[in-house]
C-alpha atoms as a PDB file:
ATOM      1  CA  UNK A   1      94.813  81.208 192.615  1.00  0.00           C
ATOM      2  CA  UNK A   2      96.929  82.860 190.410  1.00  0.00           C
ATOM      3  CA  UNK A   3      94.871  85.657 189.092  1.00  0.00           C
ATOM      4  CA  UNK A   4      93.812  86.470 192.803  1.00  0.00           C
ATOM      5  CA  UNK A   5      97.758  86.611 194.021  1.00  0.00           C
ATOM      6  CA  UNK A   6      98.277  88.880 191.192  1.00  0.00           C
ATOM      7  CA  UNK A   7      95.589  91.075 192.291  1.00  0.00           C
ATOM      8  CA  UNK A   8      96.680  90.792 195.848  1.00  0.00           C
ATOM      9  CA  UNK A   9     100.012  91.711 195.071  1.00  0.00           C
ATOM     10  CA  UNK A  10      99.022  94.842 192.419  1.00  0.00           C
ATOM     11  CA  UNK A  11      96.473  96.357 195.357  1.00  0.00           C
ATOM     12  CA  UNK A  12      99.788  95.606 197.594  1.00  0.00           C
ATOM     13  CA  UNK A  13     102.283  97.445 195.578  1.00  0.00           C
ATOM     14  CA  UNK A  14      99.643  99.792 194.164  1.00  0.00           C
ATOM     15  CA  UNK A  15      98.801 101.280 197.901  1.00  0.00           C
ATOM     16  CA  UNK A  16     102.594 101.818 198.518  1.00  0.00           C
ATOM     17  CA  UNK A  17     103.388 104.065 195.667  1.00  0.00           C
ATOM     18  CA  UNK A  18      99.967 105.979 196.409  1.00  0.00           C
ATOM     19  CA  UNK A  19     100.536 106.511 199.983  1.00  0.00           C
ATOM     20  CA  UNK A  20     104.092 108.120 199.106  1.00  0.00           C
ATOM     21  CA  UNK A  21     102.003 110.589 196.944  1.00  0.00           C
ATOM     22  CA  UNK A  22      99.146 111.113 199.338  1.00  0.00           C
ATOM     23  CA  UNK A  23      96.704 109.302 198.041  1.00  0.00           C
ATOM     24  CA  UNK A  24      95.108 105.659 198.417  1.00  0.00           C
ATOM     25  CA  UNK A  25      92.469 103.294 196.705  1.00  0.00           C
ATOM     26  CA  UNK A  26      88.873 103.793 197.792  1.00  0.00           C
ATOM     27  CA  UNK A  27      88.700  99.982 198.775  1.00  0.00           C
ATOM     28  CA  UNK A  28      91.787 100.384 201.163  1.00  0.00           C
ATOM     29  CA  UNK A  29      90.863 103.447 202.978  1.00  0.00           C
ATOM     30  CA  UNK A  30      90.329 101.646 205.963  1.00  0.00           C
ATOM     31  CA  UNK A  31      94.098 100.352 206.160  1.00  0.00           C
ATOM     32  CA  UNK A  32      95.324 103.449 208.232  1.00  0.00           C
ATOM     33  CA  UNK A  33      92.141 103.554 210.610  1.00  0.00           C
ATOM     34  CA  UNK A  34      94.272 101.513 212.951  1.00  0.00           C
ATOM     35  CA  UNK A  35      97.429 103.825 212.459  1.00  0.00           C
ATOM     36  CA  UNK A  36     100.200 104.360 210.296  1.00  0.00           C
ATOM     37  CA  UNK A  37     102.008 101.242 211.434  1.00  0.00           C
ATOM     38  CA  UNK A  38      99.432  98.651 210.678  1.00  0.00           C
ATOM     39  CA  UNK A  39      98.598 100.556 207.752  1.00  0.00           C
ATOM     40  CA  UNK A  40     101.755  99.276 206.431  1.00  0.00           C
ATOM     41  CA  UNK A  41     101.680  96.270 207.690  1.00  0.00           C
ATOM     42  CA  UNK A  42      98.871  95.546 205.826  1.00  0.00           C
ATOM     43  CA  UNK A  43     100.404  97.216 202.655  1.00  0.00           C
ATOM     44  CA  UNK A  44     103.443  94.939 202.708  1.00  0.00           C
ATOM     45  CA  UNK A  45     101.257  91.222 204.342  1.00  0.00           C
ATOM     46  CA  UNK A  46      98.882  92.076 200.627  1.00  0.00           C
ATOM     47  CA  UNK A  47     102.342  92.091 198.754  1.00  0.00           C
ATOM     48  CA  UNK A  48     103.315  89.202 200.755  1.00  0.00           C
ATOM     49  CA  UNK A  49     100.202  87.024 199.897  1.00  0.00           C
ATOM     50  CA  UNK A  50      99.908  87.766 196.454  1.00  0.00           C
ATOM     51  CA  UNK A  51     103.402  87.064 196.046  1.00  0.00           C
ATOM     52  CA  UNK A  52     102.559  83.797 197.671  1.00  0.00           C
ATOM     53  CA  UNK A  53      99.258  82.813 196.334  1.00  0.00           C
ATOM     54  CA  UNK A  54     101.122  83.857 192.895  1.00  0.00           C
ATOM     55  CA  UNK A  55     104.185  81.500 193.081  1.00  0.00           C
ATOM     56  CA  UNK A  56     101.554  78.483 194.141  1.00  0.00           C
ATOM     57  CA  UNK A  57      99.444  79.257 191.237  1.00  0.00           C
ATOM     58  CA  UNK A  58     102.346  79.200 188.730  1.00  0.00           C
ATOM     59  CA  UNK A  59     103.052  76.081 190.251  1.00  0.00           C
ATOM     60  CA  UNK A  60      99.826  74.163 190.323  1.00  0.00           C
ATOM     61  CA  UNK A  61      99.254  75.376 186.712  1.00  0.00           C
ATOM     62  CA  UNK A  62     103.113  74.232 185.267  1.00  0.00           C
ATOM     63  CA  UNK A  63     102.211  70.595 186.953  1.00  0.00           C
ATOM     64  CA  UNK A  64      98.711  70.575 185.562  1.00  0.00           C
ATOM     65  CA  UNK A  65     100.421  71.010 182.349  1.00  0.00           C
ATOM     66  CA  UNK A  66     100.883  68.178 179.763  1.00  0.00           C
ATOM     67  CA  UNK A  67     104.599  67.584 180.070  1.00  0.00           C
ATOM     68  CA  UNK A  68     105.838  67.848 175.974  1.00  0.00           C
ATOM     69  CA  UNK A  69     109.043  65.303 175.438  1.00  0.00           C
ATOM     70  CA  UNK A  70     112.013  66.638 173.928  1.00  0.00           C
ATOM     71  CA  UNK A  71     112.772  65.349 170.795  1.00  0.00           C
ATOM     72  CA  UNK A  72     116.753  64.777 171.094  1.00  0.00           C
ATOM     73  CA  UNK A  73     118.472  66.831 167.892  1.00  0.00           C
ATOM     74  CA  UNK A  74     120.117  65.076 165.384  1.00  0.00           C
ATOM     75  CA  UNK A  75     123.603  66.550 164.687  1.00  0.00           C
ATOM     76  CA  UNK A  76     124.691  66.930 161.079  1.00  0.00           C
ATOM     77  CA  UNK A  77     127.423  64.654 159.492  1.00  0.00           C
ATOM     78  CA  UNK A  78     130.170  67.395 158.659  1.00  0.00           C
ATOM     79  CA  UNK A  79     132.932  64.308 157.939  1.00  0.00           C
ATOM     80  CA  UNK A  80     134.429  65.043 154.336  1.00  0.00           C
ATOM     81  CA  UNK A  81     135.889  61.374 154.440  1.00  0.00           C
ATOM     82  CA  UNK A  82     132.560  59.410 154.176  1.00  0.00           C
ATOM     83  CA  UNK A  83     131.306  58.368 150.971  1.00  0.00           C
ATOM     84  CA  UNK A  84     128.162  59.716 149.406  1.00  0.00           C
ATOM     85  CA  UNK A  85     125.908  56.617 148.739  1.00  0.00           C
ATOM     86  CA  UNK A  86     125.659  55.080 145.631  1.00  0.00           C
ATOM     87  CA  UNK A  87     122.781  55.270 143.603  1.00  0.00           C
ATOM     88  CA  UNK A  88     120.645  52.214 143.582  1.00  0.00           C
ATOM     89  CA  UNK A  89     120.833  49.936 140.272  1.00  0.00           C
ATOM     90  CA  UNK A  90     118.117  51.111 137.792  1.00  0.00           C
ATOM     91  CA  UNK A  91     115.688  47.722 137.581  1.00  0.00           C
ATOM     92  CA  UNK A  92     116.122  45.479 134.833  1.00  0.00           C
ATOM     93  CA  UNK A  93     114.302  45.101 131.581  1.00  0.00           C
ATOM     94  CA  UNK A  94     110.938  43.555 132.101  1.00  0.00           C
ATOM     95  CA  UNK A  95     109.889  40.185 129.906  1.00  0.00           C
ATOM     96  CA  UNK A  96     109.434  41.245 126.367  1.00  0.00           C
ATOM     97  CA  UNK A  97     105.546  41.616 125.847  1.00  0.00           C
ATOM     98  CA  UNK A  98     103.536  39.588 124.033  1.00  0.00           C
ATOM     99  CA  UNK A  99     102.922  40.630 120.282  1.00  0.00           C
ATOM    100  CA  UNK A 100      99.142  41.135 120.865  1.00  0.00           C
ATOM    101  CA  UNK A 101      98.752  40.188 116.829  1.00  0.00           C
ATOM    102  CA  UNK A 102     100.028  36.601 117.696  1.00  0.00           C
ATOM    103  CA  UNK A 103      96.240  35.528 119.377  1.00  0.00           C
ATOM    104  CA  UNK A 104      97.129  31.953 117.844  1.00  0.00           C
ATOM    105  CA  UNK A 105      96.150  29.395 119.636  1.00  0.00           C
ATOM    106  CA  UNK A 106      99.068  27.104 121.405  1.00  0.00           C
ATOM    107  CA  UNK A 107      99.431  24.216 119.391  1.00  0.00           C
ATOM    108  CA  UNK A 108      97.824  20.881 120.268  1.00  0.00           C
ATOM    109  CA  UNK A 109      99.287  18.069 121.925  1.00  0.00           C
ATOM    110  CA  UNK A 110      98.513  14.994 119.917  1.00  0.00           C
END
């Protein structure tokens, strides 16, 4: 619907500006055959409808649309007084491994 408003309202405007120069699309020769008034009231009902059909179409298309949300912006701390965080604690020491040249056996409970 848009496209066709568009092209409504280009033949529309388009006939204007050629009938101030004396001349006219082959398609519309037929507009003044009725006389000069209705000639432009044809010129200016095209502009009209195109116009129209143009707005509708913009509007069908923006509500056919996926609507995208918004993510809400996050606005930078700029506050010299709060403290920079502290580093974590490195982990501690894991147990000692096992000296793998001690493969004795655990002694025996008697």
């Amino acid at each position: 619907m848009k496209n066709f408003g568009s092209l409504l309202l280009l033949l529309g405007v388009g006939t204007v500006v050629l009938n101030l120069v004396g001349y006219e699309f082959r398609i519309l020769m037929w507009i003044d055959n009725w006389g000069e008034t209705v000639g432009w009231a044809i010129r200016a009902a095209l502009i009209v409808a195109g116009g129209v059909l143009w707005v509708l179409g913009d509007r069908a298309e923006k509500a056919a649309a996926p609507e995208v949300a918004e993510t809400p912006r996050q606005e930078p701390m700029l506050s010299a007084a709060a403290p920079e965080p502290a580093d974590p604690a490195p982990p501690a020491d894991p147990a000692p491994a096992a000296d793998p040249a001690d493969l004795s056996a655990p002694p025996r409970d008697q």
